[in-house]
N, C-alpha and C. Protein backbone atom coordinates (compact mmCIF):
# COMPACT_ATOMS: atom_id res chain seq x y z
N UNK A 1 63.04 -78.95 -119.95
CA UNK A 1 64.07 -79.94 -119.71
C UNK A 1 64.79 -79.58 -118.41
N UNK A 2 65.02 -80.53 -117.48
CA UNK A 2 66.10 -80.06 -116.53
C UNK A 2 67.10 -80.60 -116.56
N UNK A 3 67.71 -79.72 -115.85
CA UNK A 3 69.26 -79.72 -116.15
C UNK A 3 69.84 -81.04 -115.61
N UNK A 4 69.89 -81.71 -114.27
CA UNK A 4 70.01 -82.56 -113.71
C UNK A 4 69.98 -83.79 -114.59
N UNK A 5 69.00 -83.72 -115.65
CA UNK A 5 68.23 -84.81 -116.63
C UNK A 5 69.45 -85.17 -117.75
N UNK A 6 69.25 -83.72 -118.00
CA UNK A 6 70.29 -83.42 -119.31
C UNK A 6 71.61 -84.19 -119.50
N UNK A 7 72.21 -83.96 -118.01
CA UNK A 7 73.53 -84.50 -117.86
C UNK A 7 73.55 -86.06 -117.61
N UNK A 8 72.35 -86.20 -116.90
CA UNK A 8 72.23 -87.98 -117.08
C UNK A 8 72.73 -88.57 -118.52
N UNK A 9 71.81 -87.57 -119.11
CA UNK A 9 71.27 -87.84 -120.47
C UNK A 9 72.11 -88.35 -121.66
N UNK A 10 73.08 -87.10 -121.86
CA UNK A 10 74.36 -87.32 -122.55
C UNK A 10 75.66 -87.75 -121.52
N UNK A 11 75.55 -87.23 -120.66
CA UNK A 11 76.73 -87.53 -119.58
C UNK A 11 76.67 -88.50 -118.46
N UNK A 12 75.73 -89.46 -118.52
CA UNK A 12 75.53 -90.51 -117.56
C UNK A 12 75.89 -90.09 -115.99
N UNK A 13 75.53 -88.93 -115.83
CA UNK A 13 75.90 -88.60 -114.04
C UNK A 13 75.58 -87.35 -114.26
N UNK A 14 75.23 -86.81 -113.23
CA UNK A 14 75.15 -85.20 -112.53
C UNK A 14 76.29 -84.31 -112.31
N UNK A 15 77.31 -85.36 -111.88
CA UNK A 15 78.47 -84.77 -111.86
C UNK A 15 79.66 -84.91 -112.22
N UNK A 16 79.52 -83.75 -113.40
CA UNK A 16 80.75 -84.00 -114.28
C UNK A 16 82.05 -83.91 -114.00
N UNK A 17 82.44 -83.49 -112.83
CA UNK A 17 83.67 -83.78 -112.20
C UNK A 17 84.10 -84.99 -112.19
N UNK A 18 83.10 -85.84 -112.07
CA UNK A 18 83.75 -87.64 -111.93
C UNK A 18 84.13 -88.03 -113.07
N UNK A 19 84.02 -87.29 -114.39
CA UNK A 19 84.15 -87.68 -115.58
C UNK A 19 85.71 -87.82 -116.70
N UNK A 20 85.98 -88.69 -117.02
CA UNK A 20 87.52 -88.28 -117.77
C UNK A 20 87.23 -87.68 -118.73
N UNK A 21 88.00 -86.49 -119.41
CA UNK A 21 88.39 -85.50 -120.91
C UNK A 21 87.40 -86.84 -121.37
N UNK A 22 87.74 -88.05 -121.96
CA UNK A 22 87.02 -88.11 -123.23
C UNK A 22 86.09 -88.89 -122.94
N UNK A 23 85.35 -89.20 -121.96
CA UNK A 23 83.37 -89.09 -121.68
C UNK A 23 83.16 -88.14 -121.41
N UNK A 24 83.99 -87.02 -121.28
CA UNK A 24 83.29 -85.45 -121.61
C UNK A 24 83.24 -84.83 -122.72
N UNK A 25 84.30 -85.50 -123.48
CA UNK A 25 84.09 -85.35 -125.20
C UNK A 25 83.10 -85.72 -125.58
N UNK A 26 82.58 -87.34 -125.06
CA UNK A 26 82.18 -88.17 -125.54
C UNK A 26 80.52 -87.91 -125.59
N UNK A 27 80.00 -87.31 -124.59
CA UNK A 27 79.02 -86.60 -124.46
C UNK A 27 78.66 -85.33 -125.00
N UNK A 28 79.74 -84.41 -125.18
CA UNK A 28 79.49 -83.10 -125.86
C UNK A 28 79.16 -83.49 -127.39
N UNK A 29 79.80 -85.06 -127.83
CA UNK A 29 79.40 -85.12 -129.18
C UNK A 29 78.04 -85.62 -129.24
N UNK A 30 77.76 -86.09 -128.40
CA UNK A 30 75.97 -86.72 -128.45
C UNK A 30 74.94 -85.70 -128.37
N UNK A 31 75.69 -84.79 -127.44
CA UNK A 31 74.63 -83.03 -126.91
C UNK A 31 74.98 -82.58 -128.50
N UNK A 32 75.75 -82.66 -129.00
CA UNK A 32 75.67 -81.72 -130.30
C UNK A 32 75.00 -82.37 -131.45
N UNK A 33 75.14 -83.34 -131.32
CA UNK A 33 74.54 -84.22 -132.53
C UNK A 33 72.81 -84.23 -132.63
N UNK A 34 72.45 -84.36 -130.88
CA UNK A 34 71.39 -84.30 -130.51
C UNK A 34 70.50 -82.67 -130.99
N UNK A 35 71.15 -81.81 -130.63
CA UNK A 35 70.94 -80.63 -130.97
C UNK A 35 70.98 -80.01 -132.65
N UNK A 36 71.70 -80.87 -133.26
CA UNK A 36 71.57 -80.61 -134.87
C UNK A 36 70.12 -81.44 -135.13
N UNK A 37 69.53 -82.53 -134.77
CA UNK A 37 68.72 -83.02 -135.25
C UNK A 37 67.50 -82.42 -134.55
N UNK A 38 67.11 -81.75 -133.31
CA UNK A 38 66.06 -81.73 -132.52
C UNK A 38 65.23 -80.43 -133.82
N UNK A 39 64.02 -80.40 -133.36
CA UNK A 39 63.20 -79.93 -134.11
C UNK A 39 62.42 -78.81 -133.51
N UNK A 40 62.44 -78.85 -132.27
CA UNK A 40 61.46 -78.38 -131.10
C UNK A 40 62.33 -77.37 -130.94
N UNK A 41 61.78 -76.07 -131.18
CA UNK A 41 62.63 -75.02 -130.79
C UNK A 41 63.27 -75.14 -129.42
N UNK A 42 61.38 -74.76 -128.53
CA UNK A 42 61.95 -75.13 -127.27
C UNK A 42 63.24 -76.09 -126.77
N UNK A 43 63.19 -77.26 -127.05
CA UNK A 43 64.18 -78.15 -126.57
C UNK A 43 65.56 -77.63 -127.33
N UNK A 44 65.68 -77.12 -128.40
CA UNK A 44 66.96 -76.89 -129.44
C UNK A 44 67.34 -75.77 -128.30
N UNK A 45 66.57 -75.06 -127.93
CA UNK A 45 67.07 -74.13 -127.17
C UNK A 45 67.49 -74.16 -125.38
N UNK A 46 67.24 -75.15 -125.16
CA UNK A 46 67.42 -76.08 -123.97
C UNK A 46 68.66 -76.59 -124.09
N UNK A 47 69.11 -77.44 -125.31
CA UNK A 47 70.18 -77.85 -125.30
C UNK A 47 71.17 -76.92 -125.51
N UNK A 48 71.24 -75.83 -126.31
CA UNK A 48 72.10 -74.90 -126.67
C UNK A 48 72.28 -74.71 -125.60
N UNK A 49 71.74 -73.78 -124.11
CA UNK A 49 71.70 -73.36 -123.22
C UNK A 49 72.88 -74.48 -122.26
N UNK A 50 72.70 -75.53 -122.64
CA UNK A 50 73.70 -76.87 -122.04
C UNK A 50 74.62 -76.42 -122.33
N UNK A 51 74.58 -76.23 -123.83
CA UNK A 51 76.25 -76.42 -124.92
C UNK A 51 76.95 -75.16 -124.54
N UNK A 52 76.08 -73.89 -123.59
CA UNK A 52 76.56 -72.33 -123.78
C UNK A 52 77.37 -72.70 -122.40
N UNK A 53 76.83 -73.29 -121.31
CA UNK A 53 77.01 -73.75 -119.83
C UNK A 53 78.11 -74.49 -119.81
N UNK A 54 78.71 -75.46 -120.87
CA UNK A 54 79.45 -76.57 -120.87
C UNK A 54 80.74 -75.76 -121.79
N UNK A 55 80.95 -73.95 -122.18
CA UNK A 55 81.36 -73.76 -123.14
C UNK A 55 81.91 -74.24 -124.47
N UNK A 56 80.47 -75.16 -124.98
CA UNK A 56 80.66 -75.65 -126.48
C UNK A 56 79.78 -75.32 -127.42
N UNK A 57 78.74 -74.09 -126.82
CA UNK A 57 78.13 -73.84 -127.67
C UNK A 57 78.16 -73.14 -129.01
N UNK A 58 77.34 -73.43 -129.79
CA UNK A 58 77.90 -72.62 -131.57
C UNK A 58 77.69 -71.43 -131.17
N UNK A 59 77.90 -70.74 -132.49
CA UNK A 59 77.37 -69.12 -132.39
C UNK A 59 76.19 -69.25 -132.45
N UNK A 60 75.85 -67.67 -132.22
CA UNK A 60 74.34 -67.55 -132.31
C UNK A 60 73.56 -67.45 -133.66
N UNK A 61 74.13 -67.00 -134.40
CA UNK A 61 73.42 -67.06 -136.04
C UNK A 61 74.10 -68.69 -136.57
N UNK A 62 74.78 -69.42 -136.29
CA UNK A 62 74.82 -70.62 -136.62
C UNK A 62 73.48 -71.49 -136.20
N UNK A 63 73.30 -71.13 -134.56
CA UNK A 63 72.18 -72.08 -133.70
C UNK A 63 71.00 -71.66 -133.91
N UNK A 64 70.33 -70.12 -134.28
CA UNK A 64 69.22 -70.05 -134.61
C UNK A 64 69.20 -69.03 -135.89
N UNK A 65 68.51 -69.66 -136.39
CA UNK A 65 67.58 -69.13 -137.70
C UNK A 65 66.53 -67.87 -136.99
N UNK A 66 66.11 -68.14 -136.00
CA UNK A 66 64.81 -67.04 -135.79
C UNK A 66 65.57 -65.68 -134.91
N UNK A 67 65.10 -64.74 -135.10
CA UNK A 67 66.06 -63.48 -134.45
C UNK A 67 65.42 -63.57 -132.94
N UNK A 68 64.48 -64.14 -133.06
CA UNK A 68 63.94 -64.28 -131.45
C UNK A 68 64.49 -64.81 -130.53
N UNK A 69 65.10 -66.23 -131.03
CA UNK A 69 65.29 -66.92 -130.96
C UNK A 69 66.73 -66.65 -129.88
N UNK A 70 67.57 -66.02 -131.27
CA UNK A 70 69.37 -65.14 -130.82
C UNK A 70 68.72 -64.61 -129.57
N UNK A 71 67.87 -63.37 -129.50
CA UNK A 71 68.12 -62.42 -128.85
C UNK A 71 67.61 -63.33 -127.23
N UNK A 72 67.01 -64.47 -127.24
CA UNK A 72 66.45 -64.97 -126.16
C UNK A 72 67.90 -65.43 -125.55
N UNK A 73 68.55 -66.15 -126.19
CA UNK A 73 69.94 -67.09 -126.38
C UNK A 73 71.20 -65.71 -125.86
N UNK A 74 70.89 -64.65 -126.64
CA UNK A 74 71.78 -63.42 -125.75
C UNK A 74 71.38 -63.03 -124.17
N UNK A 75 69.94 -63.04 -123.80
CA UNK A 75 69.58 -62.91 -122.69
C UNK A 75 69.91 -64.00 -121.18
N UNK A 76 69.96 -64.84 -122.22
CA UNK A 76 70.44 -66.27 -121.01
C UNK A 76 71.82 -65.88 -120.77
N UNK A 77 72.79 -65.73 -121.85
CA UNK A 77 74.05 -65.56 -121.94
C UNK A 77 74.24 -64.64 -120.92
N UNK A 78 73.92 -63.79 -120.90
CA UNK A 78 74.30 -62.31 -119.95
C UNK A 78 73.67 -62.77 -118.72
N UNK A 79 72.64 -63.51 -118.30
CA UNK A 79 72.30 -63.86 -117.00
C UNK A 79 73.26 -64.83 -116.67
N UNK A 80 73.67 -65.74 -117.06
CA UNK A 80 74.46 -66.44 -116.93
C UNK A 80 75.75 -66.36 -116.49
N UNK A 81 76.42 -65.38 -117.52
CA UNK A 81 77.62 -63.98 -117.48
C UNK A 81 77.50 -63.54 -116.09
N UNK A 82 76.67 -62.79 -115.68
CA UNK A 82 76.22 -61.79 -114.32
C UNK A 82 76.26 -62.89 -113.24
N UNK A 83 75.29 -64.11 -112.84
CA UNK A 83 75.63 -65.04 -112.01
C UNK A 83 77.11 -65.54 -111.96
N UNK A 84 77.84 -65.47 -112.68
CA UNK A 84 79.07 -65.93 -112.67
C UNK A 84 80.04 -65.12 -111.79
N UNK A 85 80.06 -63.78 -112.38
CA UNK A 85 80.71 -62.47 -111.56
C UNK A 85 80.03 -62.27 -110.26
N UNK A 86 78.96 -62.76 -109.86
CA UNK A 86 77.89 -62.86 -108.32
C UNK A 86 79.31 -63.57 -107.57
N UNK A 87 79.44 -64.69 -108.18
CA UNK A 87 79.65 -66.01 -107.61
C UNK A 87 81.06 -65.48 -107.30
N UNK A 88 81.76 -64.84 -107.82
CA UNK A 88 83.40 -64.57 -107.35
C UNK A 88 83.57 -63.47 -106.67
């Protein structure tokens, strides 16, 4: 999934700066809703990765059942984490 897509997707634009509080609500509830129903690890884990980026994501033993799964979901987290502290 790319990211660019994603935000179309639930967020009708790329850039969520143009957006008011509640079409940014309004979208985090569609990304989550979307993400309770998806089936596809892969993609469940695509979207989480949104929800971790957008800080709305669940916990990690809430979002995955598979320990692989967490520990993949901890690895993004900390890359993510580390690019952040790059950036300042």
């Amino acid at each position: 999934m790319d990211f660019d897509q994603l935000l179309v997707r639930f967020f009708n634009t790329e850039d969520l700066a143009t957006l008011s509080p509640a079409e940014v609500s309004d979208g985090l509830e569609r990304l989550r809703i979307e993400f309770g129903l998806e089936q596809d690890s892969g993609r469940r884990f695509a979207l989480w990765c949104l929800m971790y980026m957008l800080g709305a994501a669940p916990d990690l033993d809430v979002a995955f059942k598979d320990a692989g799964d967490r520990e993949a979901a901890r690895d993004f987290m900390d890359a993510i984490d580390r690019e952040m502290e790059e950036d300042d």
